[in-house]
PDB file of N, CA and C in Angstrom:
ATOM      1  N   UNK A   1       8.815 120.712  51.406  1.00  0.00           N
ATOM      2  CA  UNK A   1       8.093 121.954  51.312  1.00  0.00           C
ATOM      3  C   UNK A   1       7.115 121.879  50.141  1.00  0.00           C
ATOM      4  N   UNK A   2       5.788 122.333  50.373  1.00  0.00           N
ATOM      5  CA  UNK A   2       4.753 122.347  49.661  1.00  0.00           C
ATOM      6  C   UNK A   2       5.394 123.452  48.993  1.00  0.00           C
ATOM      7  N   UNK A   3       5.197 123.792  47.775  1.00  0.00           N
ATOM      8  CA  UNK A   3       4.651 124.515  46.531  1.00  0.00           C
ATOM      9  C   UNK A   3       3.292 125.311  46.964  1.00  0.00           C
ATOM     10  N   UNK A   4       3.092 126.498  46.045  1.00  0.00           N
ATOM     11  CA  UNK A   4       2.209 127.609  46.180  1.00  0.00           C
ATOM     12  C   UNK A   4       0.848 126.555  44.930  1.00  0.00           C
ATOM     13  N   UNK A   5       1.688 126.645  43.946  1.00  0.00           N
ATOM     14  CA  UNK A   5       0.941 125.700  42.776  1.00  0.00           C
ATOM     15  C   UNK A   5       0.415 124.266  43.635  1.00  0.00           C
ATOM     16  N   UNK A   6       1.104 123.751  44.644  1.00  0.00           N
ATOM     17  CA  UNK A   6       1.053 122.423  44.582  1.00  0.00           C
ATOM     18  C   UNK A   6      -0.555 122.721  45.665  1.00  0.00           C
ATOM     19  N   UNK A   7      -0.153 123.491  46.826  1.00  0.00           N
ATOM     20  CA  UNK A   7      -1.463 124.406  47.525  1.00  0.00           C
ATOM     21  C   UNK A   7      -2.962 124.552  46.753  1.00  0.00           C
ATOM     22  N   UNK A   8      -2.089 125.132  45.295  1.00  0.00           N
ATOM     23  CA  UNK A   8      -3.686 125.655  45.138  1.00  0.00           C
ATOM     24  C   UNK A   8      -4.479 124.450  44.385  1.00  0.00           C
ATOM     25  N   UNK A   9      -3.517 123.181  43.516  1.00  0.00           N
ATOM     26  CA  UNK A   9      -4.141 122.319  42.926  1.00  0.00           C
ATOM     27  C   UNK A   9      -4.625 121.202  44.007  1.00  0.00           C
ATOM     28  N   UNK A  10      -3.996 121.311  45.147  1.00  0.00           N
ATOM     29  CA  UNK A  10      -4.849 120.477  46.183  1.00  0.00           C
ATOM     30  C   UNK A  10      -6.340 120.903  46.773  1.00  0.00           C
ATOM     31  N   UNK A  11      -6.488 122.614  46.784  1.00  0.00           N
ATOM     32  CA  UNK A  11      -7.447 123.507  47.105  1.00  0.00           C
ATOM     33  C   UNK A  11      -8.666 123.069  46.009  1.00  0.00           C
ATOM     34  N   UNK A  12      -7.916 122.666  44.903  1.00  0.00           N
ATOM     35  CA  UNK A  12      -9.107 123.037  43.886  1.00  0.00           C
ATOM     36  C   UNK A  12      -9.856 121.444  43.453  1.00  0.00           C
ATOM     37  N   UNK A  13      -8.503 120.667  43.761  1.00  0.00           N
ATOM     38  CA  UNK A  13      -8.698 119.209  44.142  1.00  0.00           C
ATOM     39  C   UNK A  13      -9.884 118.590  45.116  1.00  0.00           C
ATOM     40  N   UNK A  14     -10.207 119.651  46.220  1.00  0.00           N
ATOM     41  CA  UNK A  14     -10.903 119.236  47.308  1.00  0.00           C
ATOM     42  C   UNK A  14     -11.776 119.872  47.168  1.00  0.00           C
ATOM     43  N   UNK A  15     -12.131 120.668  46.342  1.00  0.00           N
ATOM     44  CA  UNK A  15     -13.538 121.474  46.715  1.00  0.00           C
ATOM     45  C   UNK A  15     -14.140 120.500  45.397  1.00  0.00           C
ATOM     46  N   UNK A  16     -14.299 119.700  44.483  1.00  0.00           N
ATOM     47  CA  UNK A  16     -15.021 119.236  44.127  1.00  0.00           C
ATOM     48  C   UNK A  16     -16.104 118.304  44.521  1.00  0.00           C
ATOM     49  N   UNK A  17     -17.283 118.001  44.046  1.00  0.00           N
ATOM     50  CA  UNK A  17     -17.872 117.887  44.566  1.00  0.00           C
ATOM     51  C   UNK A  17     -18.325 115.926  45.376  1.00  0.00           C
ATOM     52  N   UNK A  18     -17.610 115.271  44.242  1.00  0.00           N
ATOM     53  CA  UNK A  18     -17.350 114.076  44.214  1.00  0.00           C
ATOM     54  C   UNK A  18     -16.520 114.089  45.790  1.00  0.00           C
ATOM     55  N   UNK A  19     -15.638 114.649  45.915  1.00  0.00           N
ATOM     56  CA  UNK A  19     -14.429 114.919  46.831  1.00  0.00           C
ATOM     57  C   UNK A  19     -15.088 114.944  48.598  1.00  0.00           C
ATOM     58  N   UNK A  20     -16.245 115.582  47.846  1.00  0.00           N
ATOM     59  CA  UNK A  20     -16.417 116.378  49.409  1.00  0.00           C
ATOM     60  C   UNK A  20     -17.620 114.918  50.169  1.00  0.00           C
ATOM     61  N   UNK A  21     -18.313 114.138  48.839  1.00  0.00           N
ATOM     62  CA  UNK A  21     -19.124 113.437  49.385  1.00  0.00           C
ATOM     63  C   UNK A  21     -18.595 111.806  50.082  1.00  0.00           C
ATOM     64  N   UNK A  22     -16.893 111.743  49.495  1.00  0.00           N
ATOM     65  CA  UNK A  22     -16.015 110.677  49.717  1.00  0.00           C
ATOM     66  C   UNK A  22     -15.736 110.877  51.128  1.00  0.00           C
ATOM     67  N   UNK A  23     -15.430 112.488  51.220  1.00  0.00           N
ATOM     68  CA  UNK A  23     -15.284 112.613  52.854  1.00  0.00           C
ATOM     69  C   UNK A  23     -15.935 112.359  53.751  1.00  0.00           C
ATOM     70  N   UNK A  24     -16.895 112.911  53.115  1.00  0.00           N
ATOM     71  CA  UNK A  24     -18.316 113.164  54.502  1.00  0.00           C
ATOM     72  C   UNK A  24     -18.505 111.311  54.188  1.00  0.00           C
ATOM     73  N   UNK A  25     -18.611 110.626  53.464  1.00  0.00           N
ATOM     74  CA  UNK A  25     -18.759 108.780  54.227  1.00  0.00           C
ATOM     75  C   UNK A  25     -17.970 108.339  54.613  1.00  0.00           C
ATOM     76  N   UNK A  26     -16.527 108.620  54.555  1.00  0.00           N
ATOM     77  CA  UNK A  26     -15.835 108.254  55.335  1.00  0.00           C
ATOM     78  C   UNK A  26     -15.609 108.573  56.525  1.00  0.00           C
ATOM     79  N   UNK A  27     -16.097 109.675  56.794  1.00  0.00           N
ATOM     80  CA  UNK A  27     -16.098 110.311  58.065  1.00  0.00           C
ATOM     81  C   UNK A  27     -17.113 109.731  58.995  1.00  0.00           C
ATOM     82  N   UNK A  28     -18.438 110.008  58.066  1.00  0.00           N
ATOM     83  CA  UNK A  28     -20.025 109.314  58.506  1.00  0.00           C
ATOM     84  C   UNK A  28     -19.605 107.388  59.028  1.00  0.00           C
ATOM     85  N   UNK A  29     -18.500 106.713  58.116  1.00  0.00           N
ATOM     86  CA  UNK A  29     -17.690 105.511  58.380  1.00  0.00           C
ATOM     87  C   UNK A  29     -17.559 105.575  60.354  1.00  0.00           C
ATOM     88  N   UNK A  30     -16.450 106.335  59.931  1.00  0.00           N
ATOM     89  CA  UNK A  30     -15.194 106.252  60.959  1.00  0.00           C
ATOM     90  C   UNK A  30     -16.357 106.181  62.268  1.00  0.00           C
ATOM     91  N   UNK A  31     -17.162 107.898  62.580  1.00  0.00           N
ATOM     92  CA  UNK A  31     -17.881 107.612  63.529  1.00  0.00           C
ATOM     93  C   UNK A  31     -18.847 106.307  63.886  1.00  0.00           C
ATOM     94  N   UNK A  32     -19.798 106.021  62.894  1.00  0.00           N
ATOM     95  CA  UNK A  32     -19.924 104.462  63.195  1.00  0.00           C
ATOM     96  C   UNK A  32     -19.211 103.799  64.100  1.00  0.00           C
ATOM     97  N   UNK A  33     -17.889 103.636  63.351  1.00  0.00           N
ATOM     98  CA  UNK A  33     -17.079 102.211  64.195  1.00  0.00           C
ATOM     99  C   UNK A  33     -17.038 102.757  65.443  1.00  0.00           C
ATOM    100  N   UNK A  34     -16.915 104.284  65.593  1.00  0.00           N
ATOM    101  CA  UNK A  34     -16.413 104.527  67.005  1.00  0.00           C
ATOM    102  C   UNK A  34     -17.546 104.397  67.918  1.00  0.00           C
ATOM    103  N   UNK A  35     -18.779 104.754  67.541  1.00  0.00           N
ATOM    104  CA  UNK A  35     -20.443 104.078  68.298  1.00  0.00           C
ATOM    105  C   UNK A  35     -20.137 102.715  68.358  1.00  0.00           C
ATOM    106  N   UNK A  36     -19.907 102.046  67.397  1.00  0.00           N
ATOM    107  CA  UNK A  36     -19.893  99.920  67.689  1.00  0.00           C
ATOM    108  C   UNK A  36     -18.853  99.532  68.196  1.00  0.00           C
ATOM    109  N   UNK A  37     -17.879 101.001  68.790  1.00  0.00           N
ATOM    110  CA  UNK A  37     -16.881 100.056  70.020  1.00  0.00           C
ATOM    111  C   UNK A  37     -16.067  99.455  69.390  1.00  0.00           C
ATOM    112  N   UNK A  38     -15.839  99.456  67.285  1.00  0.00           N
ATOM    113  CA  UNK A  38     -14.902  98.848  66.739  1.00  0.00           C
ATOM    114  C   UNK A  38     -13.589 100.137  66.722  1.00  0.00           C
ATOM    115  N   UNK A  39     -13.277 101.208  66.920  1.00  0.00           N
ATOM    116  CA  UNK A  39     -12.049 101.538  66.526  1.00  0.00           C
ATOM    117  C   UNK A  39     -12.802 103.223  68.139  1.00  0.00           C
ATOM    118  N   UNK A  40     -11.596 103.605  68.450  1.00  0.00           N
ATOM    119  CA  UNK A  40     -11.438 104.497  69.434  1.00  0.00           C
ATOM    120  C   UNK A  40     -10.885 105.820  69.214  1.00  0.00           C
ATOM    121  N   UNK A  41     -11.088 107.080  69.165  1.00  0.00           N
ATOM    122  CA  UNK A  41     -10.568 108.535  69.097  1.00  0.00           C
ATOM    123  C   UNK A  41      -8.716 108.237  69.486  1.00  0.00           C
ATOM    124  N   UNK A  42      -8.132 108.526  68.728  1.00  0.00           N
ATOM    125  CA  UNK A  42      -6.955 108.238  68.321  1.00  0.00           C
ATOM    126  C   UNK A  42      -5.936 107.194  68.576  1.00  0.00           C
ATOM    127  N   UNK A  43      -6.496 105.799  67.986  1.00  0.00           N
ATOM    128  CA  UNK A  43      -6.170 104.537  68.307  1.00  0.00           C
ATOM    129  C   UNK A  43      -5.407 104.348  66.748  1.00  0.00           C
ATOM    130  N   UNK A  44      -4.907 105.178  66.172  1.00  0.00           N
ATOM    131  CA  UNK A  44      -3.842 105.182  65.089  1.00  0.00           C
ATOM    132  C   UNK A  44      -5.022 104.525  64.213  1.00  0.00           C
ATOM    133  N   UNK A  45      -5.965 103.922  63.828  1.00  0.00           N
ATOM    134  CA  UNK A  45      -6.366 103.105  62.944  1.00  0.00           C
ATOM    135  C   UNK A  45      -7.297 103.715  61.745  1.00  0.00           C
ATOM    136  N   UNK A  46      -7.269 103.015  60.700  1.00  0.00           N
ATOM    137  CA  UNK A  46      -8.122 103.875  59.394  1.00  0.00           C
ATOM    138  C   UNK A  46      -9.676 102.782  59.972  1.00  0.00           C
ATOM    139  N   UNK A  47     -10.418 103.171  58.926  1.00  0.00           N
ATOM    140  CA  UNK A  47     -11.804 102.318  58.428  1.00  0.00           C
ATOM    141  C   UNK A  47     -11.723 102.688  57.013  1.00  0.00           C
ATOM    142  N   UNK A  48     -11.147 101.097  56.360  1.00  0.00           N
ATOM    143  CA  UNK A  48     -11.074 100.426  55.594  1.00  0.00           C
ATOM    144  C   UNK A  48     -12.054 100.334  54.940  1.00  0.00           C
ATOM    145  N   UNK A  49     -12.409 100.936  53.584  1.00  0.00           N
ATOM    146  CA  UNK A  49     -13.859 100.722  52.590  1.00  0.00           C
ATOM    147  C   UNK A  49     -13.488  99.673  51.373  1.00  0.00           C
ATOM    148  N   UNK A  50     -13.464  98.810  51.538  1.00  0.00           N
ATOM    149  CA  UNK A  50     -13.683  97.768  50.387  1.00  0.00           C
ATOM    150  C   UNK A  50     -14.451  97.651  48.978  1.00  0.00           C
ATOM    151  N   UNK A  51     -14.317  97.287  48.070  1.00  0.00           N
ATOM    152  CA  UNK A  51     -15.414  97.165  47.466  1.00  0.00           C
ATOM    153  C   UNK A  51     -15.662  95.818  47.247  1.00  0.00           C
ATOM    154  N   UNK A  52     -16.884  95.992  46.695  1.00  0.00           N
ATOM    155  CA  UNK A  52     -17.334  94.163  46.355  1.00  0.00           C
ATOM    156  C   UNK A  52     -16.960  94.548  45.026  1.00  0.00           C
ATOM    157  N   UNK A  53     -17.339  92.775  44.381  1.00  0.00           N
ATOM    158  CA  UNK A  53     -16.869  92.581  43.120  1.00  0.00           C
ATOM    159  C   UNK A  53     -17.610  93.642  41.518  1.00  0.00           C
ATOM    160  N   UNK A  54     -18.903  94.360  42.162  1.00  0.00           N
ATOM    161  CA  UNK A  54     -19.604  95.279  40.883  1.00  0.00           C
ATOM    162  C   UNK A  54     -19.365  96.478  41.458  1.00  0.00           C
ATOM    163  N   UNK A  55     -18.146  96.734  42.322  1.00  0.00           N
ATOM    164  CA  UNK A  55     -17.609  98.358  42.106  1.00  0.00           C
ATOM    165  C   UNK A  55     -18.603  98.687  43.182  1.00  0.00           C
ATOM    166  N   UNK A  56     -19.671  98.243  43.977  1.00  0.00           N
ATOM    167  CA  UNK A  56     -20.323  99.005  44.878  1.00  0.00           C
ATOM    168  C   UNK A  56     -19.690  98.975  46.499  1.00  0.00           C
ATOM    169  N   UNK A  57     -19.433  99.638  47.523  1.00  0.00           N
ATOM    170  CA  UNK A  57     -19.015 100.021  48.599  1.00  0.00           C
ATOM    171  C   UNK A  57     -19.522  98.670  49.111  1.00  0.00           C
ATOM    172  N   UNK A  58     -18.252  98.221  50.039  1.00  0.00           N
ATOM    173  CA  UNK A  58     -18.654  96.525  50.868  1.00  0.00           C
ATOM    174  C   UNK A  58     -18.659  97.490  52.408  1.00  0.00           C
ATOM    175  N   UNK A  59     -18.701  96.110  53.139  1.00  0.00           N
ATOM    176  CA  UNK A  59     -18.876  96.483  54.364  1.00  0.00           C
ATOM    177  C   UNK A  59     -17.348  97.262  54.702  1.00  0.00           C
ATOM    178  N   UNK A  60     -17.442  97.825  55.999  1.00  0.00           N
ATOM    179  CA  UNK A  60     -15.898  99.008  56.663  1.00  0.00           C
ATOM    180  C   UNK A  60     -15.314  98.063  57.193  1.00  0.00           C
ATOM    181  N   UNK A  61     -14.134  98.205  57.684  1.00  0.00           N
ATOM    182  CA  UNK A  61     -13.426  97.432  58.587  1.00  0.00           C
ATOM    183  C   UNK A  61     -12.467  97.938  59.022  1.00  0.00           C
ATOM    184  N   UNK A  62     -11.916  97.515  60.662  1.00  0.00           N
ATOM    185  CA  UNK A  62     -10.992  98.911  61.080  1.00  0.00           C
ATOM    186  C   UNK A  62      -9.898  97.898  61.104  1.00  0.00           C
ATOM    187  N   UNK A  63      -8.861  98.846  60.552  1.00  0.00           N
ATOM    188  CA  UNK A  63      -7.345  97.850  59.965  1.00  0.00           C
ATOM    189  C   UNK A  63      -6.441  99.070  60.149  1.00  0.00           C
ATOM    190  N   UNK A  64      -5.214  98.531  60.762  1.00  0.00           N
ATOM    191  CA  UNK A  64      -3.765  99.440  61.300  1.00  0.00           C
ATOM    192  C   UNK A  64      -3.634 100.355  60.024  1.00  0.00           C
ATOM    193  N   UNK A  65      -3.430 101.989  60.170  1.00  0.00           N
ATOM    194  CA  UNK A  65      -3.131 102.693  59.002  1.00  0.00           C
ATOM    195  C   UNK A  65      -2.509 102.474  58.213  1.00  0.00           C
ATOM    196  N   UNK A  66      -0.925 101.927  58.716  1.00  0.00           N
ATOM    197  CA  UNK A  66      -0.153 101.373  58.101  1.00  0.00           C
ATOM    198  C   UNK A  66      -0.170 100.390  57.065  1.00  0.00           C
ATOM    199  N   UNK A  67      -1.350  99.177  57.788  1.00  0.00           N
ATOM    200  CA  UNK A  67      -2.041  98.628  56.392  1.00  0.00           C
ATOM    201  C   UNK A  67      -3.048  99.103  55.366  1.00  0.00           C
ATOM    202  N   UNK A  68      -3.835 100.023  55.933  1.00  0.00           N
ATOM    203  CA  UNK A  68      -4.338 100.191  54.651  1.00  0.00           C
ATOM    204  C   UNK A  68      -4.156 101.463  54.219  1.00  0.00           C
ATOM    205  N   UNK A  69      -2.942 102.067  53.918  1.00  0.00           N
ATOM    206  CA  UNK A  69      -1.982 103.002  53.612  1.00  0.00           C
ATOM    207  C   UNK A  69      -1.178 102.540  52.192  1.00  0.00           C
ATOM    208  N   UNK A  70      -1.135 101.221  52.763  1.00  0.00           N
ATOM    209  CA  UNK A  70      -0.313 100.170  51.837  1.00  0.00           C
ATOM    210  C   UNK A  70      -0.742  99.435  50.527  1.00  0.00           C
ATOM    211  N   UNK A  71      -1.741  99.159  50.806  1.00  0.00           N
ATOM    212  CA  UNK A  71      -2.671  98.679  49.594  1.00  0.00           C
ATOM    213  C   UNK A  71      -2.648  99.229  48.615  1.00  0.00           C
ATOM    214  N   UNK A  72      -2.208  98.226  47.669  1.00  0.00           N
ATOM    215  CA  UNK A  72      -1.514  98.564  46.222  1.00  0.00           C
ATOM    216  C   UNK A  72      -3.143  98.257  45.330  1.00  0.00           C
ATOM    217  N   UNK A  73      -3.779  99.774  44.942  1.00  0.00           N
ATOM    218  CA  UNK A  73      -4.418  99.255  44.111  1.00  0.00           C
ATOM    219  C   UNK A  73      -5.095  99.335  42.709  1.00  0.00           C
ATOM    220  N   UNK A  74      -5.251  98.781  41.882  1.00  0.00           N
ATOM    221  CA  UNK A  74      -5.198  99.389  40.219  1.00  0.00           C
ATOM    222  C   UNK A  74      -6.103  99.799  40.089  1.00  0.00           C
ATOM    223  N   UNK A  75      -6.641 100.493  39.288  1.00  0.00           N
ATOM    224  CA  UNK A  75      -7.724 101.678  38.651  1.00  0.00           C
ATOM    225  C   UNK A  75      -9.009 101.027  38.743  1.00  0.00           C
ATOM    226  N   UNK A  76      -9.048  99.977  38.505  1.00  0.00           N
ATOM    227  CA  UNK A  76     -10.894  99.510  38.614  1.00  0.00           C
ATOM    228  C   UNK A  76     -10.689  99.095  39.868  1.00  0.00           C
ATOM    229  N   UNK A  77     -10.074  98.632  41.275  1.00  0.00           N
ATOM    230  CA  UNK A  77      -9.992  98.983  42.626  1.00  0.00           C
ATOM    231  C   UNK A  77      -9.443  97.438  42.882  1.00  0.00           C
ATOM    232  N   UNK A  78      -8.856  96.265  41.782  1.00  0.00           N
ATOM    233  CA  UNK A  78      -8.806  95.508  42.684  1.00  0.00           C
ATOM    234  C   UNK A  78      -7.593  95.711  43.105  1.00  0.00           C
ATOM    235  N   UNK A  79      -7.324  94.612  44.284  1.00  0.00           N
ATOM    236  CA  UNK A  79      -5.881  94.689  44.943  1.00  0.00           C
ATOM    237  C   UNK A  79      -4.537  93.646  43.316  1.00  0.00           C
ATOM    238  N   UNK A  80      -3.553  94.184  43.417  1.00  0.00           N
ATOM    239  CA  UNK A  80      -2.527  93.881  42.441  1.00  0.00           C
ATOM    240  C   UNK A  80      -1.742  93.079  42.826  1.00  0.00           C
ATOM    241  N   UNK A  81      -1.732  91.683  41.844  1.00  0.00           N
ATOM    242  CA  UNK A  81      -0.860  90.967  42.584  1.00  0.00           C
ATOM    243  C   UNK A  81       0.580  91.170  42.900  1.00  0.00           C
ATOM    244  N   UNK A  82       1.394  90.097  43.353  1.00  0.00           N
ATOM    245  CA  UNK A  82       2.554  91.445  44.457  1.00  0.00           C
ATOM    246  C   UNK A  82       3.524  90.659  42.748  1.00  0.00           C
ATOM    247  N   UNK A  83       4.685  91.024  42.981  1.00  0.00           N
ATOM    248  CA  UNK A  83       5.521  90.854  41.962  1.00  0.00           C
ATOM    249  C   UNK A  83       6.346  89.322  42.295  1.00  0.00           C
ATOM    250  N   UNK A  84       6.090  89.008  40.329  1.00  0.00           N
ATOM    251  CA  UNK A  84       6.756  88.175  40.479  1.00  0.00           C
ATOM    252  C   UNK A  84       7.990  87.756  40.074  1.00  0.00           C
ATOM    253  N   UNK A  85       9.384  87.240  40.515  1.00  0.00           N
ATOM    254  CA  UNK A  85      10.961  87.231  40.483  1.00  0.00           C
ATOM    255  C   UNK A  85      10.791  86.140  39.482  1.00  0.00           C
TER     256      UNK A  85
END
């Protein structure tokens, strides 16, 4: 169960403005792939935004949610290596 607090800091979370322009390319993304015939109206799958190595947006790629759900990744965006025993 969501929280009333937890509601409104997600509310206030999303109306920023950074927030709203992450959406709208990922969204502006997703349709793409679905014009190039790479990913289909509810075929479970994300579009995957990468970055290249100077922090700027790489090419999309459509990858199982599950994987890129998973992706462990640290604050300047690279992927973390997995642990070692």
């Amino acid at each position: 169960m969501v929280s009333e607090a937890q509601k409104k800091a997600r509310r206030k979370y999303n109306a920023k403005e950074y927030v709203k322009k992450k959406c709208a390319e990922n969204n502006r993304a997703r349709r793409e792939a679905i014009r190039n015939g790479k990913a289909t109206k509810g075929d479970g799958k994300d579009v995957h935004h990468p970055k290249k190595n100077n922090g700027k947006p790489g090419p999309t790629r459509v990858v199982s949610r599950s994987k890129n759900r998973s992706m462990n990744y640290q604050k300047k965006g690279q992927k973390r290596a997995g642990r070692k025993h």
